[in-house]
C-alpha atoms as a PDB file:
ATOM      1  CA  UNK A   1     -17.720 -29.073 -39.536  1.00  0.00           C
ATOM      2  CA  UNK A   2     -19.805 -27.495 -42.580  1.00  0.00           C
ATOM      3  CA  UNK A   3     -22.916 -27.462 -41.162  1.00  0.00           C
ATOM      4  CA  UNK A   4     -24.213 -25.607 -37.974  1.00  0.00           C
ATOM      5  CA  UNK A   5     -24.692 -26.911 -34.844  1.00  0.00           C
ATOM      6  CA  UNK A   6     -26.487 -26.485 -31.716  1.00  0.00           C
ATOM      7  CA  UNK A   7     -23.552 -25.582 -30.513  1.00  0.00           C
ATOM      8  CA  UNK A   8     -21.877 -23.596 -32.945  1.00  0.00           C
ATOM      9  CA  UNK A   9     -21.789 -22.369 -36.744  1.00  0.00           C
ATOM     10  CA  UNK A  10     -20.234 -24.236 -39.499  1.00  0.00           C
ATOM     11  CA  UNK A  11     -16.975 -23.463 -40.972  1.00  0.00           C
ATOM     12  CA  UNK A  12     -19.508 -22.628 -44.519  1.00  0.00           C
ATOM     13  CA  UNK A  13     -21.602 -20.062 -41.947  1.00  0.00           C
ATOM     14  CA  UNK A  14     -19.024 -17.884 -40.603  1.00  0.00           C
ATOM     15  CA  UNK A  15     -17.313 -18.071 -44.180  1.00  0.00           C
ATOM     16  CA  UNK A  16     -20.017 -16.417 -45.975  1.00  0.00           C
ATOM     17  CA  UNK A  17     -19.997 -13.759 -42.759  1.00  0.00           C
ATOM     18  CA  UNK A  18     -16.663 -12.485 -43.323  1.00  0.00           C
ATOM     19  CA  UNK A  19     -16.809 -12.199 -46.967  1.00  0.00           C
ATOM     20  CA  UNK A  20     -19.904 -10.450 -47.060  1.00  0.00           C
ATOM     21  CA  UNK A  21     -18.213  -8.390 -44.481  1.00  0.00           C
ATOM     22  CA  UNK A  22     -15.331  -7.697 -46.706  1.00  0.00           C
ATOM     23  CA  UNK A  23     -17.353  -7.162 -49.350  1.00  0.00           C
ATOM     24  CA  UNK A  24     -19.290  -4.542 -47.523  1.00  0.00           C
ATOM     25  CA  UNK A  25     -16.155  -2.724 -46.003  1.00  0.00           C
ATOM     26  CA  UNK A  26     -14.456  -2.904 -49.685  1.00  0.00           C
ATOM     27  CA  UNK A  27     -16.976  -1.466 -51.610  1.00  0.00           C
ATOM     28  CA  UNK A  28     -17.410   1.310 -49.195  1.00  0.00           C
ATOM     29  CA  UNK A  29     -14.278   2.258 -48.885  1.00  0.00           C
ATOM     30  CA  UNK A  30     -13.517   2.389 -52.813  1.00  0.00           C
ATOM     31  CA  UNK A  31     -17.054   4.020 -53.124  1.00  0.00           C
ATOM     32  CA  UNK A  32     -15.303   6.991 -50.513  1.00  0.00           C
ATOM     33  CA  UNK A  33     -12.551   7.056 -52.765  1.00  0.00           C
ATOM     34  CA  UNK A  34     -14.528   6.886 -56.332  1.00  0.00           C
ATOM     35  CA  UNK A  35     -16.114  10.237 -54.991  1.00  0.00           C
ATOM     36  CA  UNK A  36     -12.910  11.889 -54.762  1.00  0.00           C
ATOM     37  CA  UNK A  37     -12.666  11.141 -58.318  1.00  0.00           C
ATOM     38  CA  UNK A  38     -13.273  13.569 -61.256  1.00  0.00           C
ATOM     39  CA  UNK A  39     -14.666  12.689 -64.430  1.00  0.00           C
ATOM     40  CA  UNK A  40     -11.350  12.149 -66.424  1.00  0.00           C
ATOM     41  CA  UNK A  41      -9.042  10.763 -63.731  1.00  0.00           C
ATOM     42  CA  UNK A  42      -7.363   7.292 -65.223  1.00  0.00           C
ATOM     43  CA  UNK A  43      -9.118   5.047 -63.085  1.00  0.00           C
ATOM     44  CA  UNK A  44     -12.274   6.583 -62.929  1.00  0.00           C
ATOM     45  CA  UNK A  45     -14.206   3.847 -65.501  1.00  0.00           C
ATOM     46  CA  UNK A  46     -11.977   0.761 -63.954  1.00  0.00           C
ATOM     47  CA  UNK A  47     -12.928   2.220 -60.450  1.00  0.00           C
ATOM     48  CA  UNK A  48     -16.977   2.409 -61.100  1.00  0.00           C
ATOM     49  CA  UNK A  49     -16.432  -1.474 -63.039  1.00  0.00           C
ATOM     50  CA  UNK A  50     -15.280  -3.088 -60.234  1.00  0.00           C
ATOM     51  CA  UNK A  51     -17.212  -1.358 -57.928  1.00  0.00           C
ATOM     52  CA  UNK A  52     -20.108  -2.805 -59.984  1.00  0.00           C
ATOM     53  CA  UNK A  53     -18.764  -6.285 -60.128  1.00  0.00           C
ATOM     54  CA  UNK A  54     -18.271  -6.583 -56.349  1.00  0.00           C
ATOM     55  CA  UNK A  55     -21.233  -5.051 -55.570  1.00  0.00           C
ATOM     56  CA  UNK A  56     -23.025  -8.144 -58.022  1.00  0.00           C
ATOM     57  CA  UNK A  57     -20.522 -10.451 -56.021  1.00  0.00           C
ATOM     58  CA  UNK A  58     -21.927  -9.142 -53.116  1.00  0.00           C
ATOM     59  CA  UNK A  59     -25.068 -10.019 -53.721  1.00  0.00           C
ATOM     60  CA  UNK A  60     -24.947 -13.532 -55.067  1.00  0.00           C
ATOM     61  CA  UNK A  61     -23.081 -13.977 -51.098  1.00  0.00           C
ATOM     62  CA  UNK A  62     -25.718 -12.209 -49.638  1.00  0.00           C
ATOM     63  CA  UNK A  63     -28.490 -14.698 -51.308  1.00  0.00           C
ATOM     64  CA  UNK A  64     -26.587 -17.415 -50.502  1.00  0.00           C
ATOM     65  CA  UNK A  65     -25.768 -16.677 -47.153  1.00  0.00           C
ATOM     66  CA  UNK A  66     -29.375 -16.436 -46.623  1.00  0.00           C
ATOM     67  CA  UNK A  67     -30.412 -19.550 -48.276  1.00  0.00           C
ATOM     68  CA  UNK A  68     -27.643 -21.165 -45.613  1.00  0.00           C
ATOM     69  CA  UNK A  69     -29.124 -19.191 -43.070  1.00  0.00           C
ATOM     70  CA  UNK A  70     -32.360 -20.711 -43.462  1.00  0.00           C
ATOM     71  CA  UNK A  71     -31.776 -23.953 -44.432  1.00  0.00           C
ATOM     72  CA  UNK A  72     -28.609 -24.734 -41.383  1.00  0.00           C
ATOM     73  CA  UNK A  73     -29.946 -24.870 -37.615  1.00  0.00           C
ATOM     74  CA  UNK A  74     -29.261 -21.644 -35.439  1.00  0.00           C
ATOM     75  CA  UNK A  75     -27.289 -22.750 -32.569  1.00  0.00           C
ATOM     76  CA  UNK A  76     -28.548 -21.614 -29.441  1.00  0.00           C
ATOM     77  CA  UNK A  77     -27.322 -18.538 -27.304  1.00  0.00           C
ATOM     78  CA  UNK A  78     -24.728 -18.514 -25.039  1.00  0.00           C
ATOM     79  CA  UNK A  79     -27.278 -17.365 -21.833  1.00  0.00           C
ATOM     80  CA  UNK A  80     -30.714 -17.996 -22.176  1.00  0.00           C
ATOM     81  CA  UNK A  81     -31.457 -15.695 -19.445  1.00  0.00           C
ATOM     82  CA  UNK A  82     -30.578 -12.202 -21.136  1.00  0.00           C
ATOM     83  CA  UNK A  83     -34.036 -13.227 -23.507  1.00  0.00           C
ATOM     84  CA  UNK A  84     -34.018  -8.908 -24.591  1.00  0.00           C
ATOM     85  CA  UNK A  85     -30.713  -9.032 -25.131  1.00  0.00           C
ATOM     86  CA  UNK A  86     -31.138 -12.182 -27.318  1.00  0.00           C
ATOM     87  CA  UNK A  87     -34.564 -10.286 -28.685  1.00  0.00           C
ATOM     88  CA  UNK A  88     -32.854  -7.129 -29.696  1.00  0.00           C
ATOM     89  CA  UNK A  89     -29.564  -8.840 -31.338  1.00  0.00           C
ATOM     90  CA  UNK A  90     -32.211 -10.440 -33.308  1.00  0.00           C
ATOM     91  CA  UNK A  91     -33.860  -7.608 -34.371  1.00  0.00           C
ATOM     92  CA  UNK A  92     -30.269  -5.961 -34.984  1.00  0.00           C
ATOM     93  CA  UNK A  93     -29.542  -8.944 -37.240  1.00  0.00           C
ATOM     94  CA  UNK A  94     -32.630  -8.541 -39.177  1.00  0.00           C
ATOM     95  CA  UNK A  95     -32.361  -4.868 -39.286  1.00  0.00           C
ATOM     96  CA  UNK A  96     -29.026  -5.307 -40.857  1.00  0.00           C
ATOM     97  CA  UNK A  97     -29.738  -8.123 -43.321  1.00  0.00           C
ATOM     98  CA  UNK A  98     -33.024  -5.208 -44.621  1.00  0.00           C
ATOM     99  CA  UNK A  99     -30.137  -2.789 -44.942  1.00  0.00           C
ATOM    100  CA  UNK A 100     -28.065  -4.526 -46.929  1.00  0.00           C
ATOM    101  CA  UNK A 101     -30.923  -5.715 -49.305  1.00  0.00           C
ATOM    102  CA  UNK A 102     -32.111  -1.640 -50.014  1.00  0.00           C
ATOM    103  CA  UNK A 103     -27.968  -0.766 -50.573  1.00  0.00           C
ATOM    104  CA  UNK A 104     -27.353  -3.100 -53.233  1.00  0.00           C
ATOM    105  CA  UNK A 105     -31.075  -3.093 -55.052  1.00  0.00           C
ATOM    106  CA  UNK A 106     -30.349   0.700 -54.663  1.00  0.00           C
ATOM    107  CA  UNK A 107     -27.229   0.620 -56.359  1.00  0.00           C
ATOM    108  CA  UNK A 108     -28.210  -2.059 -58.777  1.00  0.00           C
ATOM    109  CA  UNK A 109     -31.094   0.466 -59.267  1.00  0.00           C
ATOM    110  CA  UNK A 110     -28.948   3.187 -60.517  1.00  0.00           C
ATOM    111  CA  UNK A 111     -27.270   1.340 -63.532  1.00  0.00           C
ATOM    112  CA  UNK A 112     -29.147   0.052 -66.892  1.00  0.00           C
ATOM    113  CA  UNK A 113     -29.019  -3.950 -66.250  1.00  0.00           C
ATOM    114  CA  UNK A 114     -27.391  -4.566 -69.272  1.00  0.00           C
ATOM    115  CA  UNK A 115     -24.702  -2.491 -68.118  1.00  0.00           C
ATOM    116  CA  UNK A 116     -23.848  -3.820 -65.165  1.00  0.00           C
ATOM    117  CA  UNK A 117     -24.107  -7.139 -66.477  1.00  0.00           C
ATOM    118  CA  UNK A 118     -21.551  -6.784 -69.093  1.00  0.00           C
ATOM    119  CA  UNK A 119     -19.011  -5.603 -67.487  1.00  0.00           C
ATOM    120  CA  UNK A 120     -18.944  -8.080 -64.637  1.00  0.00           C
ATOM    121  CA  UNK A 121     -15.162  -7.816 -63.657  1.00  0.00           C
ATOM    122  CA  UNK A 122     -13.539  -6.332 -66.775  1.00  0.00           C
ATOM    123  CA  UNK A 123     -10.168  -6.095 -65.369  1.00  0.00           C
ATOM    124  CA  UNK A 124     -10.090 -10.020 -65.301  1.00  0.00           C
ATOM    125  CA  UNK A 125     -10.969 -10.219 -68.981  1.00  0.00           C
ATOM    126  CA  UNK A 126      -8.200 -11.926 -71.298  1.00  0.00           C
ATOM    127  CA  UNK A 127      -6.972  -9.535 -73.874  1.00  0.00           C
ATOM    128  CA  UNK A 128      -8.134 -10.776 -77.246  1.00  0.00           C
END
């Protein structure tokens, strides 16, 4: 099933969850190890590229994960009773989703666009 239910999420739904996830986890994990990094290391410029080009992968999930989000139906919660547990998951969720948004314009914030744009996954280039 692609599209969410009343009774569930779509197969589309929890895919854009876990690579947004993995996205996330990736990028902060090589971030951790880009800071153990000195200037001339080998792999410091391939290291900062692709942290840039996931990071801009990132974002075109997050956007369309929220597009999806608001576009699918929300299926309902599993107990309707536990309404400020279901209140404060959904302020978690939104709390979370305002996070992510200040990270990456943060980090997209930090770089000259035309910088970040141009080397969008260098390591992936074709030798010319």
């Amino acid at each position: 099933m692609l599209n969410n239910t009343e009774h569930g999420y779509g197969w589309m739904h929890i895919a854009l969850h876990w690579l947004v996830a993995l996205a996330v986890f990736g990028l902060f994990g090589l971030g951790l190890y880009m800071v153990e990094l000195s200037y001339y290391d080998s792999w410091y410029k391939g290291s900062v590229d692709l942290h840039k080009s996931i990071g801009l992968t990132l974002a075109l999930l997050f956007v369309l994960r929220l597009v999806w989000r608001l576009t699918q139906a929300r299926p309902q919660p599993v107990d309707s009773s536990l309404t400020w547990q279901n209140r404060v998951a959904h302020w978690v969720h939104i709390t979370l989703y305002l996070v992510l948004i200040v990270v990456m314009v943060s980090g997209y914030l930090t770089q000259p666009p035309t910088v970040v744009v141009s080397r969008y996954f260098p390591c992936l280039a074709s030798p010319r």
